[in-house]
C-alpha atoms as a PDB file:
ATOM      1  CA  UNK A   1      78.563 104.803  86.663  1.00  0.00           C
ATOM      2  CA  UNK A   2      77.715 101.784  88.717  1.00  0.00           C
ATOM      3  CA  UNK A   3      81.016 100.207  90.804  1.00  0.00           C
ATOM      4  CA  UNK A   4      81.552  97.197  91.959  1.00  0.00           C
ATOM      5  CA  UNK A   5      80.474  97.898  95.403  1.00  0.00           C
ATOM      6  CA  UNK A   6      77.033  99.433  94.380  1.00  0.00           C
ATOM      7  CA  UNK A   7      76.776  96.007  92.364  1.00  0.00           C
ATOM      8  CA  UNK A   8      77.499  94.250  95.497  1.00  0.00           C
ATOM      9  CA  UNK A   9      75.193  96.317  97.905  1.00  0.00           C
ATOM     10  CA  UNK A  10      72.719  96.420  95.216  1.00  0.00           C
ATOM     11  CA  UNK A  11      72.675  92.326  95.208  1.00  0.00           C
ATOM     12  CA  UNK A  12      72.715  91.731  98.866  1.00  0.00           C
ATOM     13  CA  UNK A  13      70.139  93.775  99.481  1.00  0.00           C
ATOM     14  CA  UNK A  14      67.850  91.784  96.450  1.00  0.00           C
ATOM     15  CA  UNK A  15      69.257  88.445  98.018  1.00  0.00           C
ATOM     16  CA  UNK A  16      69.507  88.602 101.093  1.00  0.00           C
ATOM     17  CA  UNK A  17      67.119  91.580 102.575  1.00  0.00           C
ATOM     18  CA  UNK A  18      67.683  89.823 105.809  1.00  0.00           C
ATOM     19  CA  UNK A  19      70.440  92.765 105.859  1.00  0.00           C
ATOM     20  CA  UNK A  20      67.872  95.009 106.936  1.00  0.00           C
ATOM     21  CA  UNK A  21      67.105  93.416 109.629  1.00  0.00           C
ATOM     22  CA  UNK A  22      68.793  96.624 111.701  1.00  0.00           C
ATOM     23  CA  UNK A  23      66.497  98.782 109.686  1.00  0.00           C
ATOM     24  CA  UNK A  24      63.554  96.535 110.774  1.00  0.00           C
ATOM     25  CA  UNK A  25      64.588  96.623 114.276  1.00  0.00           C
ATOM     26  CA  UNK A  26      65.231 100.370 114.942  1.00  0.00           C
ATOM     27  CA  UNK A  27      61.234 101.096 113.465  1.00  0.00           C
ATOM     28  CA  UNK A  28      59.842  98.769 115.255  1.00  0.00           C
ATOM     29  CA  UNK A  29      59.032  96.392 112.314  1.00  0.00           C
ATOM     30  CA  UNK A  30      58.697  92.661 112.082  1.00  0.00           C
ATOM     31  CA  UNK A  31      61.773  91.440 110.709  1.00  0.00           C
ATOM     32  CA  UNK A  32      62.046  90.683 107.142  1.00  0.00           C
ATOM     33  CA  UNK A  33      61.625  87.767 105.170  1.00  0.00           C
ATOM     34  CA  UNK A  34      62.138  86.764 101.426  1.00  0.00           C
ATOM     35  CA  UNK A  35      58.483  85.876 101.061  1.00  0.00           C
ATOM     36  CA  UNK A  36      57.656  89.462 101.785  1.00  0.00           C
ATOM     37  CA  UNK A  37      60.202  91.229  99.814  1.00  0.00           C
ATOM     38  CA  UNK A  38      60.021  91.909  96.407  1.00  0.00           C
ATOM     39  CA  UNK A  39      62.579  93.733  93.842  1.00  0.00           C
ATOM     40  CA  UNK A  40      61.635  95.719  91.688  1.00  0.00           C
ATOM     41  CA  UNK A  41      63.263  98.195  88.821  1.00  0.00           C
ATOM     42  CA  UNK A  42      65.590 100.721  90.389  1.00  0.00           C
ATOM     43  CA  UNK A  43      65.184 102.475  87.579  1.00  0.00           C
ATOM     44  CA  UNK A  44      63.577 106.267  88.771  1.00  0.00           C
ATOM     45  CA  UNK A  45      64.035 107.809  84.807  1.00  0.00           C
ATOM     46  CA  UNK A  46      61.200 110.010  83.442  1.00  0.00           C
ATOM     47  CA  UNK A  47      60.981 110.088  79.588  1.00  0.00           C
ATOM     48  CA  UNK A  48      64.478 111.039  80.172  1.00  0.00           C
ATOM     49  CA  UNK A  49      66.134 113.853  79.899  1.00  0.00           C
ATOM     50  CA  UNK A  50      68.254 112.984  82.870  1.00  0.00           C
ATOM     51  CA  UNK A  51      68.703 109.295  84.329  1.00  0.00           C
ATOM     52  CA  UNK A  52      68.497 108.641  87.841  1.00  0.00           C
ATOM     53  CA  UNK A  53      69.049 105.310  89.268  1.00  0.00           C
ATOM     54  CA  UNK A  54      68.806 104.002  92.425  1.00  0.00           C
ATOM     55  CA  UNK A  55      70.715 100.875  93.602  1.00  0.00           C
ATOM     56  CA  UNK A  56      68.181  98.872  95.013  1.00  0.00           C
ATOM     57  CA  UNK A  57      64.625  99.037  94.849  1.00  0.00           C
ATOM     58  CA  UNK A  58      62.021  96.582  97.432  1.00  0.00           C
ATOM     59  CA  UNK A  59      58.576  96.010  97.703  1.00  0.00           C
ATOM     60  CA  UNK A  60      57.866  94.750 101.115  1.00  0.00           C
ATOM     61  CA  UNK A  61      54.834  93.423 102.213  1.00  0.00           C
ATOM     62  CA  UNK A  62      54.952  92.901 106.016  1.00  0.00           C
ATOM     63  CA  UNK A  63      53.178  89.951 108.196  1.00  0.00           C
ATOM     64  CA  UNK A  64      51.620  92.627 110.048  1.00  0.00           C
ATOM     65  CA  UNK A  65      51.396  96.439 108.369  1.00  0.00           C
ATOM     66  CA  UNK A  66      50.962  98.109 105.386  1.00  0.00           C
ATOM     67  CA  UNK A  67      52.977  97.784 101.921  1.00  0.00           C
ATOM     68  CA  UNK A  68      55.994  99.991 101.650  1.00  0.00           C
ATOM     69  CA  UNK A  69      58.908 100.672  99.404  1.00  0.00           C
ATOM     70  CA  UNK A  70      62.858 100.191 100.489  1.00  0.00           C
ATOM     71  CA  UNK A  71      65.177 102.322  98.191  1.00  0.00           C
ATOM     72  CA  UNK A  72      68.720 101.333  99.225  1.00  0.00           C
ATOM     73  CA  UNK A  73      71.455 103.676  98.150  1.00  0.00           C
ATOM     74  CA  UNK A  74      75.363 103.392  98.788  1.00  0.00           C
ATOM     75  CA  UNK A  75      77.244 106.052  99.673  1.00  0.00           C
ATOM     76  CA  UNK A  76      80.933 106.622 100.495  1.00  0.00           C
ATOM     77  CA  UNK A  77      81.337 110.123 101.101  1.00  0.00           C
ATOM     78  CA  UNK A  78      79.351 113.199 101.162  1.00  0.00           C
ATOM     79  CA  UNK A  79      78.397 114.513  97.704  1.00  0.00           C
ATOM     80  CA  UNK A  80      76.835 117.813  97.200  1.00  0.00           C
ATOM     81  CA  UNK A  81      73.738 117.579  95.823  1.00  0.00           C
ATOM     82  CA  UNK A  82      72.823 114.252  96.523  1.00  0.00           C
ATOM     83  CA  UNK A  83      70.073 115.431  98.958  1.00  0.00           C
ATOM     84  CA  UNK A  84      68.255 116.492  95.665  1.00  0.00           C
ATOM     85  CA  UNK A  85      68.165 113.451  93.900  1.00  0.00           C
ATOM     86  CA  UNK A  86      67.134 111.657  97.306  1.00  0.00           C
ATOM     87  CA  UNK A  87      64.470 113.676  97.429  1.00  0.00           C
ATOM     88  CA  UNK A  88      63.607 112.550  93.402  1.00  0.00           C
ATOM     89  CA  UNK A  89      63.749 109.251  94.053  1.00  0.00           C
ATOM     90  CA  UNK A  90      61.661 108.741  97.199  1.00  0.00           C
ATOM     91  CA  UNK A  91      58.944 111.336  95.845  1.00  0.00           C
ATOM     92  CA  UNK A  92      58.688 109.442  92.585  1.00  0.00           C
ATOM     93  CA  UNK A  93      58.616 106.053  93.752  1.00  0.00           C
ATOM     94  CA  UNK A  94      56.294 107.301  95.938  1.00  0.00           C
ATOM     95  CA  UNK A  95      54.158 108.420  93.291  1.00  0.00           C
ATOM     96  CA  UNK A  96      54.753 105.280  90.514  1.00  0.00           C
ATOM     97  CA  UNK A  97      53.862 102.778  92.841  1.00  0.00           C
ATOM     98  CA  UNK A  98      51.601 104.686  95.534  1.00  0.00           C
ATOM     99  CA  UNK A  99      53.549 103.388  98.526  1.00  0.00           C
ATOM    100  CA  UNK A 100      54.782 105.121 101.407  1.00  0.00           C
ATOM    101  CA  UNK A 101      59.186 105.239 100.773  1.00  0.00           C
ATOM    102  CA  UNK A 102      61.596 104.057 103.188  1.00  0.00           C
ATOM    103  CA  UNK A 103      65.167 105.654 101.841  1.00  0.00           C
ATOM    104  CA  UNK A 104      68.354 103.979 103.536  1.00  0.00           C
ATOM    105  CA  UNK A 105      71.952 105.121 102.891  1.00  0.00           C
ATOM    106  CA  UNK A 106      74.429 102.448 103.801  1.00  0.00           C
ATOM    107  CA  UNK A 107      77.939 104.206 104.853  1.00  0.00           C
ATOM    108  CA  UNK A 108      81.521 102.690 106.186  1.00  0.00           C
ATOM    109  CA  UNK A 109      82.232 105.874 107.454  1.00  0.00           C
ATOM    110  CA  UNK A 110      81.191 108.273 110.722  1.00  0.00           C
ATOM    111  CA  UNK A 111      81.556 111.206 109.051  1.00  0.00           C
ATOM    112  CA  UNK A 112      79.147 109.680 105.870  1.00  0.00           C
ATOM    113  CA  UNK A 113      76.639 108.543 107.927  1.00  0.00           C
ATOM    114  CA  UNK A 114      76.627 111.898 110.053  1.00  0.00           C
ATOM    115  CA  UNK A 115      76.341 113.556 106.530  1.00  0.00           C
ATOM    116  CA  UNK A 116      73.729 111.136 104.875  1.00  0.00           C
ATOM    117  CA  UNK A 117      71.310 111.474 107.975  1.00  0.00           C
ATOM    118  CA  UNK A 118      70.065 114.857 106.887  1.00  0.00           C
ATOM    119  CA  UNK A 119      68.147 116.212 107.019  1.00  0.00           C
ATOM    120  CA  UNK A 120      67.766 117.541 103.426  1.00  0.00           C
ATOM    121  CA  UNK A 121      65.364 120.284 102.959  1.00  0.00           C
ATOM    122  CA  UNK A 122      63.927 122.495 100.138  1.00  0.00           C
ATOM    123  CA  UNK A 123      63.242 125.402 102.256  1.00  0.00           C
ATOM    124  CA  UNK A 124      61.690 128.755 101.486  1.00  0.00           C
ATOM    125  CA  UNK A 125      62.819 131.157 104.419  1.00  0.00           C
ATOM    126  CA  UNK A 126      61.184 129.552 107.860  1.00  0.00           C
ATOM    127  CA  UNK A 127      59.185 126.830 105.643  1.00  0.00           C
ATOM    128  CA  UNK A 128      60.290 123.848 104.411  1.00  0.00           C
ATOM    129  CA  UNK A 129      57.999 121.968 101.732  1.00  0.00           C
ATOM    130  CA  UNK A 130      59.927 118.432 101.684  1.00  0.00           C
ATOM    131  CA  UNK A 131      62.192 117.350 103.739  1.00  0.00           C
ATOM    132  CA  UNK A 132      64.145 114.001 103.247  1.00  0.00           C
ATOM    133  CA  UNK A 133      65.595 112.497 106.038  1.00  0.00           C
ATOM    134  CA  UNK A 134      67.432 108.674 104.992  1.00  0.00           C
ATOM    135  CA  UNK A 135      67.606 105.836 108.064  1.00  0.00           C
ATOM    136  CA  UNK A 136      71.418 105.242 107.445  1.00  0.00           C
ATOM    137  CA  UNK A 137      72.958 101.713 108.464  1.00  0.00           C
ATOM    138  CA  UNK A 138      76.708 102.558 109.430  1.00  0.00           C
ATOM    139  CA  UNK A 139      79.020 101.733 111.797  1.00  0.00           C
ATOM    140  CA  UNK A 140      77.317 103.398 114.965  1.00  0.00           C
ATOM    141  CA  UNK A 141      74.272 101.027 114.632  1.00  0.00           C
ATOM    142  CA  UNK A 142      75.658  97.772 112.251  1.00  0.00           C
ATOM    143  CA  UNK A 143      76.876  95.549 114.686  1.00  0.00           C
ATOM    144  CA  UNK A 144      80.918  94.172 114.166  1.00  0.00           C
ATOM    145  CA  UNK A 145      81.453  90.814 114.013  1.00  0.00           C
ATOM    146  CA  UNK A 146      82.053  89.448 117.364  1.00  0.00           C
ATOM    147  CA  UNK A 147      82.243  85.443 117.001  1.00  0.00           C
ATOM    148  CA  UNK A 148      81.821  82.430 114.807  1.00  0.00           C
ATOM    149  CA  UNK A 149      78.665  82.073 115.186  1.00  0.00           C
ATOM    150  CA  UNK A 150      77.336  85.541 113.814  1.00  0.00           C
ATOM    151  CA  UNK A 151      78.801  84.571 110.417  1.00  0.00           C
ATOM    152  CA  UNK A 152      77.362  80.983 110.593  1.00  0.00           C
ATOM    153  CA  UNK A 153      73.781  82.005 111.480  1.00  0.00           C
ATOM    154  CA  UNK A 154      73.479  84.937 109.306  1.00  0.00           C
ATOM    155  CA  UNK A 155      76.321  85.240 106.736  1.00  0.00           C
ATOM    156  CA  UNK A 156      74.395  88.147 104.858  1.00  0.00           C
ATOM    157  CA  UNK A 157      74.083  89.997 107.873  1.00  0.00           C
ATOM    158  CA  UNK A 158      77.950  89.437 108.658  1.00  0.00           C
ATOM    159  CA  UNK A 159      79.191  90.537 105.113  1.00  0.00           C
ATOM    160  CA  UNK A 160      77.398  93.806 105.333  1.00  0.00           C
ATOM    161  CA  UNK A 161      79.214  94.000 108.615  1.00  0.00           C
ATOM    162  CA  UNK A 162      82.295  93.370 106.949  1.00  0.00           C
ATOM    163  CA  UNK A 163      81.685  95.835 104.949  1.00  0.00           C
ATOM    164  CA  UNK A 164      80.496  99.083 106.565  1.00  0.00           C
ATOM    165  CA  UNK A 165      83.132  98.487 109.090  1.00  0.00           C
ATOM    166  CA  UNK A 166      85.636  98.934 106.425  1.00  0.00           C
ATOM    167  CA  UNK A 167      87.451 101.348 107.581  1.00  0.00           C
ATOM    168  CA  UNK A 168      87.808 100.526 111.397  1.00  0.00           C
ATOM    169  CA  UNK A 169      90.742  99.818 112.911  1.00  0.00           C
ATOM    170  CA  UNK A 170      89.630  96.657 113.648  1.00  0.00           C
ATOM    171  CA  UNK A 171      88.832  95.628 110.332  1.00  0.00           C
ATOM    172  CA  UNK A 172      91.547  92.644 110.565  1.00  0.00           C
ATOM    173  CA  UNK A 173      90.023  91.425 113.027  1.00  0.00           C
ATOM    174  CA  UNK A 174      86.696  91.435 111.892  1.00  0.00           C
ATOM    175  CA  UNK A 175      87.306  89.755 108.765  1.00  0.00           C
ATOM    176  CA  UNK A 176      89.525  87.047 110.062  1.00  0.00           C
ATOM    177  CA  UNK A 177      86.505  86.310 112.301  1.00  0.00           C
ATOM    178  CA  UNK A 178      84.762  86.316 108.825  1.00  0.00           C
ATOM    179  CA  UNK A 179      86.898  84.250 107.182  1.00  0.00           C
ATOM    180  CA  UNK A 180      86.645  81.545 109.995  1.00  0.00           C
ATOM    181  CA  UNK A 181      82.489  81.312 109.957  1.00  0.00           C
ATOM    182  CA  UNK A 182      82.623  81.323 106.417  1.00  0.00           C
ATOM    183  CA  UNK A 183      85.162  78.160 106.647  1.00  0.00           C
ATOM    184  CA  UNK A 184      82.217  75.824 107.955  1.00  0.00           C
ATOM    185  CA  UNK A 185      80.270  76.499 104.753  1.00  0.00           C
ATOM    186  CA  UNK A 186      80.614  73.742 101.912  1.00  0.00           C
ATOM    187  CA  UNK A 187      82.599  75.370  99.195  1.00  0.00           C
ATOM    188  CA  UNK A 188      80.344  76.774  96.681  1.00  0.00           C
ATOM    189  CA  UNK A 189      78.682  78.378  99.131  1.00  0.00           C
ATOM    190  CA  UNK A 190      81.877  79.335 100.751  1.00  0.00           C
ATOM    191  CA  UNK A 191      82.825  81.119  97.299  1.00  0.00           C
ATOM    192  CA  UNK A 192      79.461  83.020  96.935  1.00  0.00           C
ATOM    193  CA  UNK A 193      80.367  84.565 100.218  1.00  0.00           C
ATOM    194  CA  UNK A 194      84.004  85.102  99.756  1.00  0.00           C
ATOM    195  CA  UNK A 195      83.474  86.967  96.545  1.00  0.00           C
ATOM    196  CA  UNK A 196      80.703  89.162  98.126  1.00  0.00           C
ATOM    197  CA  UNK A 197      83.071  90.391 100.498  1.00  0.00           C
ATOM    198  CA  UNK A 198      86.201  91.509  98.347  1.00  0.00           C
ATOM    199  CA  UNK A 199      83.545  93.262  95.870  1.00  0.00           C
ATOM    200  CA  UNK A 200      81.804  94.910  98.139  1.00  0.00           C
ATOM    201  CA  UNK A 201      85.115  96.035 100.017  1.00  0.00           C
ATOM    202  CA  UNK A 202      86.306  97.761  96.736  1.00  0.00           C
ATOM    203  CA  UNK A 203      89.808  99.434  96.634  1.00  0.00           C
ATOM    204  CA  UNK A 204      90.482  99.797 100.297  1.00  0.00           C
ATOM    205  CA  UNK A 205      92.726  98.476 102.565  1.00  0.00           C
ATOM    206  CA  UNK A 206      90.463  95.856 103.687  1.00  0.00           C
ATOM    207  CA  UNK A 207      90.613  94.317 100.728  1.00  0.00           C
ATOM    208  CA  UNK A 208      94.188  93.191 100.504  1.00  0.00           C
ATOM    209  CA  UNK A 209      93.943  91.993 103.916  1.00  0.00           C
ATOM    210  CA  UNK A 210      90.682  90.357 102.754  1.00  0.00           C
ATOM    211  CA  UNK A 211      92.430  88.688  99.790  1.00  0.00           C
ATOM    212  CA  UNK A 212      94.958  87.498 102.160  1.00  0.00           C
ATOM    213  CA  UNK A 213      92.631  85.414 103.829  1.00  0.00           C
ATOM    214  CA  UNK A 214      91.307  83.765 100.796  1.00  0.00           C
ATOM    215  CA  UNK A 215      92.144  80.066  99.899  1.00  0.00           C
ATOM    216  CA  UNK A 216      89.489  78.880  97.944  1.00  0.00           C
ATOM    217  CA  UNK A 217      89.460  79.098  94.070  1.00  0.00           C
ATOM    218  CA  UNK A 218      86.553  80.086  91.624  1.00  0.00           C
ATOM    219  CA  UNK A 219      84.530  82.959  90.320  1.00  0.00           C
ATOM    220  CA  UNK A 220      80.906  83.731  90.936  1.00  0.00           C
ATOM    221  CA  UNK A 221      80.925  87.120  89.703  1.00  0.00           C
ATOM    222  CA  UNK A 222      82.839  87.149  86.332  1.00  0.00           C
ATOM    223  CA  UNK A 223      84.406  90.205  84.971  1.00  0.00           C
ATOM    224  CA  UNK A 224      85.069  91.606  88.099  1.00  0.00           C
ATOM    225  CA  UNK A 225      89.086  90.951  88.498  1.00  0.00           C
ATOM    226  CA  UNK A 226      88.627  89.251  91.809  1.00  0.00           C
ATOM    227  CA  UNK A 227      91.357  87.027  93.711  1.00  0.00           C
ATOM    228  CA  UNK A 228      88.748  84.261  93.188  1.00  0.00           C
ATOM    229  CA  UNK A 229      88.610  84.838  89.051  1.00  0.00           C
ATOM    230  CA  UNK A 230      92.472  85.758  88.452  1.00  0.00           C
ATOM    231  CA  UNK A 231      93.466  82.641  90.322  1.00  0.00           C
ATOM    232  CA  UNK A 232      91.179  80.431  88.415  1.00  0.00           C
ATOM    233  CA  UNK A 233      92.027  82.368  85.129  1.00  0.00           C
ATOM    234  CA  UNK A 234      95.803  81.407  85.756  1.00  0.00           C
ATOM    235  CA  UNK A 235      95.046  77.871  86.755  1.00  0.00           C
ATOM    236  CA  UNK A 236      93.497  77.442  83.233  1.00  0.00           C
ATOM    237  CA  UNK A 237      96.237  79.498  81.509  1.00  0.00           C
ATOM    238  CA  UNK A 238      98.780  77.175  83.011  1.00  0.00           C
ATOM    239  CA  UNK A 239      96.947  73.916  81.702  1.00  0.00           C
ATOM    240  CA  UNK A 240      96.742  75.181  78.502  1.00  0.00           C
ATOM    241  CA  UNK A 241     100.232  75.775  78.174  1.00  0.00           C
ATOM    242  CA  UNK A 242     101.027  72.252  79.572  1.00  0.00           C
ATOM    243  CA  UNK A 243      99.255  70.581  77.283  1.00  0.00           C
ATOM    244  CA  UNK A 244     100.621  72.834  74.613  1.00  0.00           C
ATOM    245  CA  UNK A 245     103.797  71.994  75.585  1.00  0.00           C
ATOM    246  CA  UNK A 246     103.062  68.030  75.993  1.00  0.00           C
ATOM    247  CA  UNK A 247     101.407  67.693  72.421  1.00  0.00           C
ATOM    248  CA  UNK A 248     104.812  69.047  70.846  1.00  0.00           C
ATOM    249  CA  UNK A 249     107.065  67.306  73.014  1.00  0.00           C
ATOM    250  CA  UNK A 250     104.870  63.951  71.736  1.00  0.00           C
ATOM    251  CA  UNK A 251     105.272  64.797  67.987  1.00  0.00           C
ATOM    252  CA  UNK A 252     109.316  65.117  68.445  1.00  0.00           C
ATOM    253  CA  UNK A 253     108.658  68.908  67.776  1.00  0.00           C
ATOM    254  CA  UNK A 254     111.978  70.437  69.348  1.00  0.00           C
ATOM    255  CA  UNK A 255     111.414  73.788  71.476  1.00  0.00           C
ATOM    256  CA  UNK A 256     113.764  75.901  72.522  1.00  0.00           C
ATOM    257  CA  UNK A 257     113.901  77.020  76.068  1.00  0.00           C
ATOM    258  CA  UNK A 258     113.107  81.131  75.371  1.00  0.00           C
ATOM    259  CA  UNK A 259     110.038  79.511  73.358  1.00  0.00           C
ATOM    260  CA  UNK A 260     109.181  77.266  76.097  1.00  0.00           C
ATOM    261  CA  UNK A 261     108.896  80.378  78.948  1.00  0.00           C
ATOM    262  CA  UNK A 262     106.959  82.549  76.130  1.00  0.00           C
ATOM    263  CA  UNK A 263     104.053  79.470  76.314  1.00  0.00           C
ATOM    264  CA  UNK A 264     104.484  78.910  79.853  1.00  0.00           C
ATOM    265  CA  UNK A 265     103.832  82.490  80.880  1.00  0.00           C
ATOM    266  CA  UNK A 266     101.496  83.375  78.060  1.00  0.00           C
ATOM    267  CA  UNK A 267      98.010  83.868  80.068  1.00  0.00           C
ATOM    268  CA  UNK A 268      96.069  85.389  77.296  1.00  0.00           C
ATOM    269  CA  UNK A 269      93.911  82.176  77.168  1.00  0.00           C
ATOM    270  CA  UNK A 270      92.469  83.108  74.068  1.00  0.00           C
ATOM    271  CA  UNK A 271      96.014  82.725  72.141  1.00  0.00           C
ATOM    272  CA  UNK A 272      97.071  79.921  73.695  1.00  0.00           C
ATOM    273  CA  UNK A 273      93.622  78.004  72.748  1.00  0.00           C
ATOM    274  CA  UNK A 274      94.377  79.173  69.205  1.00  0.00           C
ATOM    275  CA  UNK A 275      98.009  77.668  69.995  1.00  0.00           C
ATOM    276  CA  UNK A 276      96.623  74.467  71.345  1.00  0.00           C
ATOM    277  CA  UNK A 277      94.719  74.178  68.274  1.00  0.00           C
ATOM    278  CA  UNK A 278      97.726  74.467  65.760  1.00  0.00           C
ATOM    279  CA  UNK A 279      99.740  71.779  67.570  1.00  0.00           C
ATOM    280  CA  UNK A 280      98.874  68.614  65.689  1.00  0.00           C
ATOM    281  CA  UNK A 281      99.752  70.027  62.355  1.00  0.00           C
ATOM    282  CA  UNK A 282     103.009  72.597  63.003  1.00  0.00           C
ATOM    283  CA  UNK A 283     106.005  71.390  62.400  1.00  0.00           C
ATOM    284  CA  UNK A 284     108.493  74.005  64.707  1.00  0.00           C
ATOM    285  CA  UNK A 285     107.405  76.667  67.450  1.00  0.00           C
ATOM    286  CA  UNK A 286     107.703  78.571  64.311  1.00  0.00           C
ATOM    287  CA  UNK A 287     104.770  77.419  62.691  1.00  0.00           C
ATOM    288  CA  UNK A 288     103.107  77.579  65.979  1.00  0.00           C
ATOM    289  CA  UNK A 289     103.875  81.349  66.475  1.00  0.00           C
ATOM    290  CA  UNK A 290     103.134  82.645  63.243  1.00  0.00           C
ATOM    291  CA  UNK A 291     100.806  85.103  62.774  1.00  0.00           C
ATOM    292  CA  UNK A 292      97.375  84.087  61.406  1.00  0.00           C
ATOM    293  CA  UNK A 293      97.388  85.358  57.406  1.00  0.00           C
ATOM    294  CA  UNK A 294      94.677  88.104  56.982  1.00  0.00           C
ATOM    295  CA  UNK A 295      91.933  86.572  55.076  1.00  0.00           C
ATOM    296  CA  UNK A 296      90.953  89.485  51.886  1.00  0.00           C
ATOM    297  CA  UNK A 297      87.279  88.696  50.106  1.00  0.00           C
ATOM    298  CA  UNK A 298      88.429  88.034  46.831  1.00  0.00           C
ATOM    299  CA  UNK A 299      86.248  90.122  44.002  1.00  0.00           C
ATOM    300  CA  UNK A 300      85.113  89.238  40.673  1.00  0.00           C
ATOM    301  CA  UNK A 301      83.689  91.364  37.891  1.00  0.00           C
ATOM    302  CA  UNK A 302      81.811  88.916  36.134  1.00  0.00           C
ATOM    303  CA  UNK A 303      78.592  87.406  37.688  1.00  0.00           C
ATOM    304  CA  UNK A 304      78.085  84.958  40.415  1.00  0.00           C
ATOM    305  CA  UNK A 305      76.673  81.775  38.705  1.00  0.00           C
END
């Protein structure tokens, strides 16, 4: 099942593979730009009997170099097995698109990153016929967030930051420092950035603190319960029920005061649009509560002319 913070890693990484520029760095790379990097399907299934799926899946094409493959996987813990299907994915990748595969495990823990490092061998005695070994960006080689300006110049880079360092004990500091570079941005962009963060922070503790930083109010990634999305969900829940509220107060329609709370704190928008819509014709709170008749198909034994 795919969480909210694969989702998020999985998007960065398609977005904004200028992420990777640690990756890049530590192999001696040129640094990577979105006119080289292509995504393709993650999708690693066979006529399947089993599906495998890796989060992201890039086609890079460096300045300088040959073509290669970038299979980005998140992990949050150690999870037996999971050397296997590493070692699935990179060999058929390798083989469905005849590229060489680069496998990185992104961690927000030590002990993770220790783990996903490998290497992860299918060994017969003294001989081992593949070995995978993943280049894992964590927090011994993902640089915190020291200053405005990191977040500013390279907001991607920051988030993933954010993110891997999680679980420090510095996290509140890191994200305040977040939540000040991402201030200079105008606000939709601002947003975007904001919403990256508290998805890709999932349940932690991080997250509350990141929440507490948040001021802004939209949604760029609906369905996902953020601060962003509940906030603007209640903003429109409220107006609804104002203007519920006004329409009956202008045709003299009296309501009592436990009817008046049960609009005001109704935030099932769907009901109160269905409210909204009964106002000009009710003639009591009533009317306007009363359950919409069920509507039978009426039958007829003699034939339809």
């Amino acid at each position: 099942m795919v969480t909210s913070t694969h989702e998020a890693s999985h998007r960065i990484f398609q977005e904004h593979p200028e992420v990777l520029a640690p990756v890049f760095k530590a192999l001696g790379l040129p640094p990577p730009a979105k006119s080289i990097i292509e995504a393709m399907s993650p999708d690693a299934t066979e006529i399947r009997p089993l599906e495998r799926r890796v989060d992201t899946v890039l086609k890079v094409e460096p300045s300088d170099g040959d073509r290669f493959m970038v299979a980005v996987e998140k992990q949050t813990e150690p999870v037996p097995g999971k050397g296997i299907s590493w070692a699935y994915y990179v060999a058929h990748l390798h083989a469905k698109f005849g590229l060489p595969v680069l496998l990185v495990a992104v961690c927000h823990s030590k002990r993770t990153a220790k783990w996903a490092a490998g290497p992860f061998e299918s060994r017969v005695g003294p001989w081992a016929t593949q070995v995978t070994r993943p280049f894992v960006l964590g927090p011994h080689n993902v640089p915190e967030i020291t200053d405005v300006s990191m977040v500013t110049e390279n907001p991607a880079l920051a988030t993933i930051s954010a993110i891997v360092h999680c679980e420090s004990e510095n996290h509140p500091a890191i994200l305040n420092m977040l939540a000040d570079g991402i201030r200079f941005f105008d606000k939709a962009t601002a947003k975007y950035w904001c919403e990256f963060v508290e998805i890709g922070l999932e349940d932690t503790p991080a997250r509350e603190t990141w929440k507490g930083l948040q001021k802004m109010i939209a949604t760029y990634f609906p369905g996902r319960g953020t601060l962003f999305e509940q906030t603007y969900l209640e903003g429109e829940a409220k107006g609804e029920a104002k203007a519920i509220l006004r329409f009956l107060e202008a045709r003299g329609v009296s309501v009592p005061e436990e009817a008046r709370d049960r609009i005001a704190d109704c935030t099932d928008l769907d009901l109160l649009n269905r409210w909204l819509d009964r106002t000009p014709h009710v003639e009591s709170v009533d009317e306007l509560f009363a359950e919409e008749p069920e509507v039978s198909e009426a039958t007829s034994d003699g034939p339809l002319t």
